[in-house]
PDB file of N, CA and C in Angstrom:
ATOM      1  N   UNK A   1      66.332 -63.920  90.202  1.00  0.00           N
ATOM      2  CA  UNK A   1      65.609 -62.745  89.759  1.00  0.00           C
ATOM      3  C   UNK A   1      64.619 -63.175  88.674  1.00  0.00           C
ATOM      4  N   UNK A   2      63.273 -62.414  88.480  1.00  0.00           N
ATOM      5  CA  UNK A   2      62.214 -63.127  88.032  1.00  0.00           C
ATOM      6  C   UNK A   2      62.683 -62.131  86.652  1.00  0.00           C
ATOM      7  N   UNK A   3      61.984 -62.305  85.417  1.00  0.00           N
ATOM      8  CA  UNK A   3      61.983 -61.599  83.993  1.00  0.00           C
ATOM      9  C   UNK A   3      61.995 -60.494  84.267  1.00  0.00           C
ATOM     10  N   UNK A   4      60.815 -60.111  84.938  1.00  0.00           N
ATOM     11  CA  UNK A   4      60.017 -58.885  85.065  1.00  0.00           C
ATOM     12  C   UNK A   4      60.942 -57.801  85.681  1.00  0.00           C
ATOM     13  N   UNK A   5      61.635 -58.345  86.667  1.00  0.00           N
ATOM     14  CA  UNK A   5      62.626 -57.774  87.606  1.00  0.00           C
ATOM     15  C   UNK A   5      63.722 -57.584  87.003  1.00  0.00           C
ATOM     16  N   UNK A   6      64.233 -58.196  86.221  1.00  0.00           N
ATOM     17  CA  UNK A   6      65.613 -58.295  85.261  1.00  0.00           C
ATOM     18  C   UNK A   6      65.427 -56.872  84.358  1.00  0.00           C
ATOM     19  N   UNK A   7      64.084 -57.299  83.427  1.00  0.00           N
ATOM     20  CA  UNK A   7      63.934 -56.201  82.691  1.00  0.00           C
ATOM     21  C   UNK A   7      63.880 -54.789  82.862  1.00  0.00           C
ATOM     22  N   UNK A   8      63.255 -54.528  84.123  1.00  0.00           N
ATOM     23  CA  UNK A   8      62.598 -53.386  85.333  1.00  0.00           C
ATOM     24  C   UNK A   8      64.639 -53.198  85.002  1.00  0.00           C
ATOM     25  N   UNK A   9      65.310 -53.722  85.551  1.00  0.00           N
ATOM     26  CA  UNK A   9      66.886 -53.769  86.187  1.00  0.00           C
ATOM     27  C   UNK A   9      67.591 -53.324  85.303  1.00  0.00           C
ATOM     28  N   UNK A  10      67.036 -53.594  83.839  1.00  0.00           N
ATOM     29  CA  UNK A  10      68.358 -53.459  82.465  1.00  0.00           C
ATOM     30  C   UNK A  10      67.673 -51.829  82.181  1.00  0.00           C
ATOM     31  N   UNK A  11      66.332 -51.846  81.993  1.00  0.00           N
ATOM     32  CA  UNK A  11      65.933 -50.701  81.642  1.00  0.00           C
ATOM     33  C   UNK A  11      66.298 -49.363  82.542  1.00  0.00           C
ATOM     34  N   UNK A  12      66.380 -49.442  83.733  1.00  0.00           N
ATOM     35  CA  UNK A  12      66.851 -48.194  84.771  1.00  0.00           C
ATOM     36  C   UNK A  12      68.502 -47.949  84.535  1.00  0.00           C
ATOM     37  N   UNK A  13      69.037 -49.375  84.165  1.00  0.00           N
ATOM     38  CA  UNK A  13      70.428 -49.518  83.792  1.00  0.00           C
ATOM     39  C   UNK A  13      71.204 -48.607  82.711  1.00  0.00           C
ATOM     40  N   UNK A  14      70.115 -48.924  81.636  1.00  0.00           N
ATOM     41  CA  UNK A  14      69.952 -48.320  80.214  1.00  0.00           C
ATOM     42  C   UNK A  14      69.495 -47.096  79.988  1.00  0.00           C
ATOM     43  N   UNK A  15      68.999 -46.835  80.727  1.00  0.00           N
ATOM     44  CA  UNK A  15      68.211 -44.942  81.095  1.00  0.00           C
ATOM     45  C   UNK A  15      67.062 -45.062  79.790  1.00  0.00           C
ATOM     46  N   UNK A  16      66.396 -46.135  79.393  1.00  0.00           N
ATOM     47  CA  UNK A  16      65.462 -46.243  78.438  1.00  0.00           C
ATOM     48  C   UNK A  16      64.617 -45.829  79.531  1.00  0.00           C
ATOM     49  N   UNK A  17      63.175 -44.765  78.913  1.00  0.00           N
ATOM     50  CA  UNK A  17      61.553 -44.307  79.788  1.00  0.00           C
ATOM     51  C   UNK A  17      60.918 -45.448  79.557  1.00  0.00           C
ATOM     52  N   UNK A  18      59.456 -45.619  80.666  1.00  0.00           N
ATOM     53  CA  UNK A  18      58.846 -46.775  80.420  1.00  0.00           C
ATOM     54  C   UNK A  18      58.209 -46.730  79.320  1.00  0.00           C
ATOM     55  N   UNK A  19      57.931 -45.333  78.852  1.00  0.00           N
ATOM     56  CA  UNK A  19      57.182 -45.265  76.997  1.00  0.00           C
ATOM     57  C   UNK A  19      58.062 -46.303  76.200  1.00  0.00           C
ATOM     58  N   UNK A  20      59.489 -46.046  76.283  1.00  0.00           N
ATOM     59  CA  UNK A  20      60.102 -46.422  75.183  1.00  0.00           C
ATOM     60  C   UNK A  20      59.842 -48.015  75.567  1.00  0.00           C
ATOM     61  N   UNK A  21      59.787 -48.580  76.678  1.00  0.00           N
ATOM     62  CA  UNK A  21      59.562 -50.079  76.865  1.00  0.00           C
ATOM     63  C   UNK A  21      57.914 -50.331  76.697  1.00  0.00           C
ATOM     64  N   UNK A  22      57.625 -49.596  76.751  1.00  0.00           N
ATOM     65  CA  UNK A  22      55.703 -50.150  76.528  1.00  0.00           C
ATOM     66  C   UNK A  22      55.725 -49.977  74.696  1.00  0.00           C
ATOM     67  N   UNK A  23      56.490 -49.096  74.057  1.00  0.00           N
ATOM     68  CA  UNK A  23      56.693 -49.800  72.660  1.00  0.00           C
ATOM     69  C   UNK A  23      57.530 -50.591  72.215  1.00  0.00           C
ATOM     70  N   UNK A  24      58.514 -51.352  73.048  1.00  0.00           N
ATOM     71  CA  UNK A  24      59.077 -52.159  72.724  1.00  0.00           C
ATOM     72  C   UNK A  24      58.262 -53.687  72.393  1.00  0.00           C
ATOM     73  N   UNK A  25      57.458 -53.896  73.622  1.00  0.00           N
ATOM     74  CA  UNK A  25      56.937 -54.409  74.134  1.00  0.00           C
ATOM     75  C   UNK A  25      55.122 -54.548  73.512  1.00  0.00           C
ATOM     76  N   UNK A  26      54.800 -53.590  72.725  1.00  0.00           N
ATOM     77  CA  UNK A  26      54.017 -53.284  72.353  1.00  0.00           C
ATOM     78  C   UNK A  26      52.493 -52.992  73.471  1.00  0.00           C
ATOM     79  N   UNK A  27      52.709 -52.752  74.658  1.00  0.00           N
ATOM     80  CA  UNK A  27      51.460 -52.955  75.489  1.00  0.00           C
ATOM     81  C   UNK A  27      51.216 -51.321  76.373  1.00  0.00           C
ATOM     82  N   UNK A  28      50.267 -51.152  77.227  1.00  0.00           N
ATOM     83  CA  UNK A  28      49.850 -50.104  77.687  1.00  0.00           C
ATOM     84  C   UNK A  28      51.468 -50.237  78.817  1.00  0.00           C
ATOM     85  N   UNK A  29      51.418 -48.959  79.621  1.00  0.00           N
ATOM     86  CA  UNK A  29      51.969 -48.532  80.607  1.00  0.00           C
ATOM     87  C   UNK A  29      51.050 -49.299  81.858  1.00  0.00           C
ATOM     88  N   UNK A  30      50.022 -49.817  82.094  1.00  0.00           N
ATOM     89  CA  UNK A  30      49.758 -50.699  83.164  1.00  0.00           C
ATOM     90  C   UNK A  30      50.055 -51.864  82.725  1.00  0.00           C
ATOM     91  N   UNK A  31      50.206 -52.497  81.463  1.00  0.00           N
ATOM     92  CA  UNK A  31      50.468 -53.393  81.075  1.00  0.00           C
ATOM     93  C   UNK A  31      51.750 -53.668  82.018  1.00  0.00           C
ATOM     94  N   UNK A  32      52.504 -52.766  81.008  1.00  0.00           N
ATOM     95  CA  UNK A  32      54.214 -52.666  81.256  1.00  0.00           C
ATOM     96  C   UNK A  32      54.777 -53.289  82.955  1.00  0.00           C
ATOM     97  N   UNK A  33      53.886 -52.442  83.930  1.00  0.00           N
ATOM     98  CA  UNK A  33      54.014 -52.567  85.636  1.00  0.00           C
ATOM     99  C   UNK A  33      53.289 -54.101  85.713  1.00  0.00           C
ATOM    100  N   UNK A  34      52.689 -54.787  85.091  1.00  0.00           N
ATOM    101  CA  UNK A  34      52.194 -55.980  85.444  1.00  0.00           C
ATOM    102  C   UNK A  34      53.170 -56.773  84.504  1.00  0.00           C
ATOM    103  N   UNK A  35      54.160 -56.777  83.940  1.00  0.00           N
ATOM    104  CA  UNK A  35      55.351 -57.474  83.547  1.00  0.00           C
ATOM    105  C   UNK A  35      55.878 -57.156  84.381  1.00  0.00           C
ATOM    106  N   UNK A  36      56.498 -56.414  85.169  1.00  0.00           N
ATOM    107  CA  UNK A  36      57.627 -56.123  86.260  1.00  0.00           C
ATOM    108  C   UNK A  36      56.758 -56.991  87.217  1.00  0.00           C
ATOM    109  N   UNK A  37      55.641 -57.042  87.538  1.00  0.00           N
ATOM    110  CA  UNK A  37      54.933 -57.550  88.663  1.00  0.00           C
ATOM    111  C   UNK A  37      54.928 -58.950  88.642  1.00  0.00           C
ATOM    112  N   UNK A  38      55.084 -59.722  87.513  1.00  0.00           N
ATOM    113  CA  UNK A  38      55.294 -60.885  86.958  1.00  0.00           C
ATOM    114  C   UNK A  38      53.839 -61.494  86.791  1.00  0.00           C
ATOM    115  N   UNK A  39      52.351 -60.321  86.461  1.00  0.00           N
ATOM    116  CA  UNK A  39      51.649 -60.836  86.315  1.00  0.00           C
ATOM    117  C   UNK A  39      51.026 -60.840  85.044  1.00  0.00           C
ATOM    118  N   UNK A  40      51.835 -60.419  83.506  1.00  0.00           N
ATOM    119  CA  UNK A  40      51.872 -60.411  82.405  1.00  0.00           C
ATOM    120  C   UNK A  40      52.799 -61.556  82.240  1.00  0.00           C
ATOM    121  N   UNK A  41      51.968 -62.454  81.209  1.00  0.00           N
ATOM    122  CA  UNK A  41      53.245 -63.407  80.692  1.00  0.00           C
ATOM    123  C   UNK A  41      53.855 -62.593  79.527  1.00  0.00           C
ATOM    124  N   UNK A  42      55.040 -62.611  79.189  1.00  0.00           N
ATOM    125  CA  UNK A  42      55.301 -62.423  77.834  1.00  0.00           C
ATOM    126  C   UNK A  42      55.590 -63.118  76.642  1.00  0.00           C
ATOM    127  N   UNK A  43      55.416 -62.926  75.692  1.00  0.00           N
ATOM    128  CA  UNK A  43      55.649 -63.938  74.231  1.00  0.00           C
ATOM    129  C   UNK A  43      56.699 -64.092  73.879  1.00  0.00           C
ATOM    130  N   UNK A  44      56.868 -65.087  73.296  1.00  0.00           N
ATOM    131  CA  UNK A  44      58.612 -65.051  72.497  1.00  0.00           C
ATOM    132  C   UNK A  44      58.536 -63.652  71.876  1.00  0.00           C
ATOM    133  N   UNK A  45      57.540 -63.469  70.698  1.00  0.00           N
ATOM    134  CA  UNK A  45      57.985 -62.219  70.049  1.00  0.00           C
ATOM    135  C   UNK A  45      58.618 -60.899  70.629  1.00  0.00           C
ATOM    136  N   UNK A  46      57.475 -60.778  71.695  1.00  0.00           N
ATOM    137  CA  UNK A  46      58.240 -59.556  72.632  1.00  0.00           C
ATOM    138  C   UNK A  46      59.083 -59.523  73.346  1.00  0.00           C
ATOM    139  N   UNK A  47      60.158 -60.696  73.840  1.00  0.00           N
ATOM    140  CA  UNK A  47      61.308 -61.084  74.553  1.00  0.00           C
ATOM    141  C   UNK A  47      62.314 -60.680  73.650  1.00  0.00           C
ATOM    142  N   UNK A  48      61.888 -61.049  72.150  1.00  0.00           N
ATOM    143  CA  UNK A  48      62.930 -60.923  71.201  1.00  0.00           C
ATOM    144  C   UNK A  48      63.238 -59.512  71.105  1.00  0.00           C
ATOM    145  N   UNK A  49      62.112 -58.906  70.659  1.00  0.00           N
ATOM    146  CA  UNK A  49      61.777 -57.434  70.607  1.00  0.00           C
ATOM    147  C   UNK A  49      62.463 -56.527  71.886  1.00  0.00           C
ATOM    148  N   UNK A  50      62.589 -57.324  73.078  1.00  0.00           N
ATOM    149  CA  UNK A  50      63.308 -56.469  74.109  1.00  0.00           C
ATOM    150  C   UNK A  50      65.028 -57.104  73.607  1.00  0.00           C
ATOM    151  N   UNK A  51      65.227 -58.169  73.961  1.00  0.00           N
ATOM    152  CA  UNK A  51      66.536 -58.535  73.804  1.00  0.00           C
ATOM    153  C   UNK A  51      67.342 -57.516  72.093  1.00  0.00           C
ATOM    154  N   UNK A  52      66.578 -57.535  71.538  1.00  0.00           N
ATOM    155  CA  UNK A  52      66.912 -56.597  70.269  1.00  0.00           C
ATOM    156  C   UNK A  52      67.229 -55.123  70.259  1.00  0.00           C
ATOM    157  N   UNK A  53      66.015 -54.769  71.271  1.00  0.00           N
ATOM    158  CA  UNK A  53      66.261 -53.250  71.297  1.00  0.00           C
ATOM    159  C   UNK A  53      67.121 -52.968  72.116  1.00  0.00           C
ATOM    160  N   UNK A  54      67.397 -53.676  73.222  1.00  0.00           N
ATOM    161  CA  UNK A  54      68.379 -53.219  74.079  1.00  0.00           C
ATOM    162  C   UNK A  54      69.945 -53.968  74.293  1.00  0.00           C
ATOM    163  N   UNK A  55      70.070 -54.650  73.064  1.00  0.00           N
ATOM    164  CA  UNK A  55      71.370 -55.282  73.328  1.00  0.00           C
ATOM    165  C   UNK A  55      71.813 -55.981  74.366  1.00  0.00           C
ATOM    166  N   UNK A  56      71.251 -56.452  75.044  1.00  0.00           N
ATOM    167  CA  UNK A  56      71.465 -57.451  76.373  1.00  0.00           C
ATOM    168  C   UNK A  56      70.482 -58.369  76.694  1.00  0.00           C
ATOM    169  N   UNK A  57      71.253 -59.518  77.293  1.00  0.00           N
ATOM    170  CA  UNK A  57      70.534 -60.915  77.307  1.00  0.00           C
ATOM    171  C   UNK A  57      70.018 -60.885  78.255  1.00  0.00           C
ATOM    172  N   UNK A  58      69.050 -61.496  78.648  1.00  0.00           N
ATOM    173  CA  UNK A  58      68.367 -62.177  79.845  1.00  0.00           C
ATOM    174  C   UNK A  58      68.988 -63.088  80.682  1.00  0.00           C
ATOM    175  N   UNK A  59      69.262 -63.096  81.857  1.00  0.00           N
ATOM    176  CA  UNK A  59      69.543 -64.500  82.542  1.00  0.00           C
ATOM    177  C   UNK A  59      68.376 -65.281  82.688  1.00  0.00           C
ATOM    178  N   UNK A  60      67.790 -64.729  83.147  1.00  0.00           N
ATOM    179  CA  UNK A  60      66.443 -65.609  83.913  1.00  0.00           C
ATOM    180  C   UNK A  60      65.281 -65.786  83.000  1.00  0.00           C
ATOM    181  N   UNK A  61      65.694 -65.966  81.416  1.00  0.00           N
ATOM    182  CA  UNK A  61      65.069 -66.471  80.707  1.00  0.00           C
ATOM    183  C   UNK A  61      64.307 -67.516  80.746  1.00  0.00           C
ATOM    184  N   UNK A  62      65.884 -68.647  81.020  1.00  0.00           N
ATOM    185  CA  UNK A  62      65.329 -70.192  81.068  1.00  0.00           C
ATOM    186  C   UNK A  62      64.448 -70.527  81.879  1.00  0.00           C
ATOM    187  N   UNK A  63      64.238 -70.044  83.317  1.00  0.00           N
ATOM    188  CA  UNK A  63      63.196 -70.164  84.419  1.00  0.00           C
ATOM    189  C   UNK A  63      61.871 -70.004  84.116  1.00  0.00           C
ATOM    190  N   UNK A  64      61.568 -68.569  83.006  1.00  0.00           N
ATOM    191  CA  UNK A  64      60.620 -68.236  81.897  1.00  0.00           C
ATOM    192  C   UNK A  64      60.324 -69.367  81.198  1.00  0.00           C
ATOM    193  N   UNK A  65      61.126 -69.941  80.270  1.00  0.00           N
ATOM    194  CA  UNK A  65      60.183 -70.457  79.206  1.00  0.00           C
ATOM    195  C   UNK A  65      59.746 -71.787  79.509  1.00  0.00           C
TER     196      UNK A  65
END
């Protein structure tokens, strides 16, 4: 499973809206769908910023960095 897909996966999991992940994340709502799409890279900062707000790890981190 790619980041984008993981995250898309924890967030529907979590019943977090995509608002609350486009400020996690700090980026627009098309932004947001082009991270699920895997055509946004993301930064450490904002990985942290998700792993923080939502209390759960990534698997498919390492494939990421």
């Amino acid at each position: 499973m790619k980041v984008g897909q993981e995250i898309e996966s924890i967030r529907k999991k979590l019943g977090f809206s995509v608002v609350f992940m486009c400020n996690v994340f700090n980026v627009s709502e098309p932004d947001y769908y082009k991270i699920i799409a895997g055509k946004y890279r993301l930064n450490t900062y904002q990985l942290i910023m998700f792993i923080d707000a939502t209390k759960t790890p990534l698997k498919s981190i390492e494939e990421y960095l």
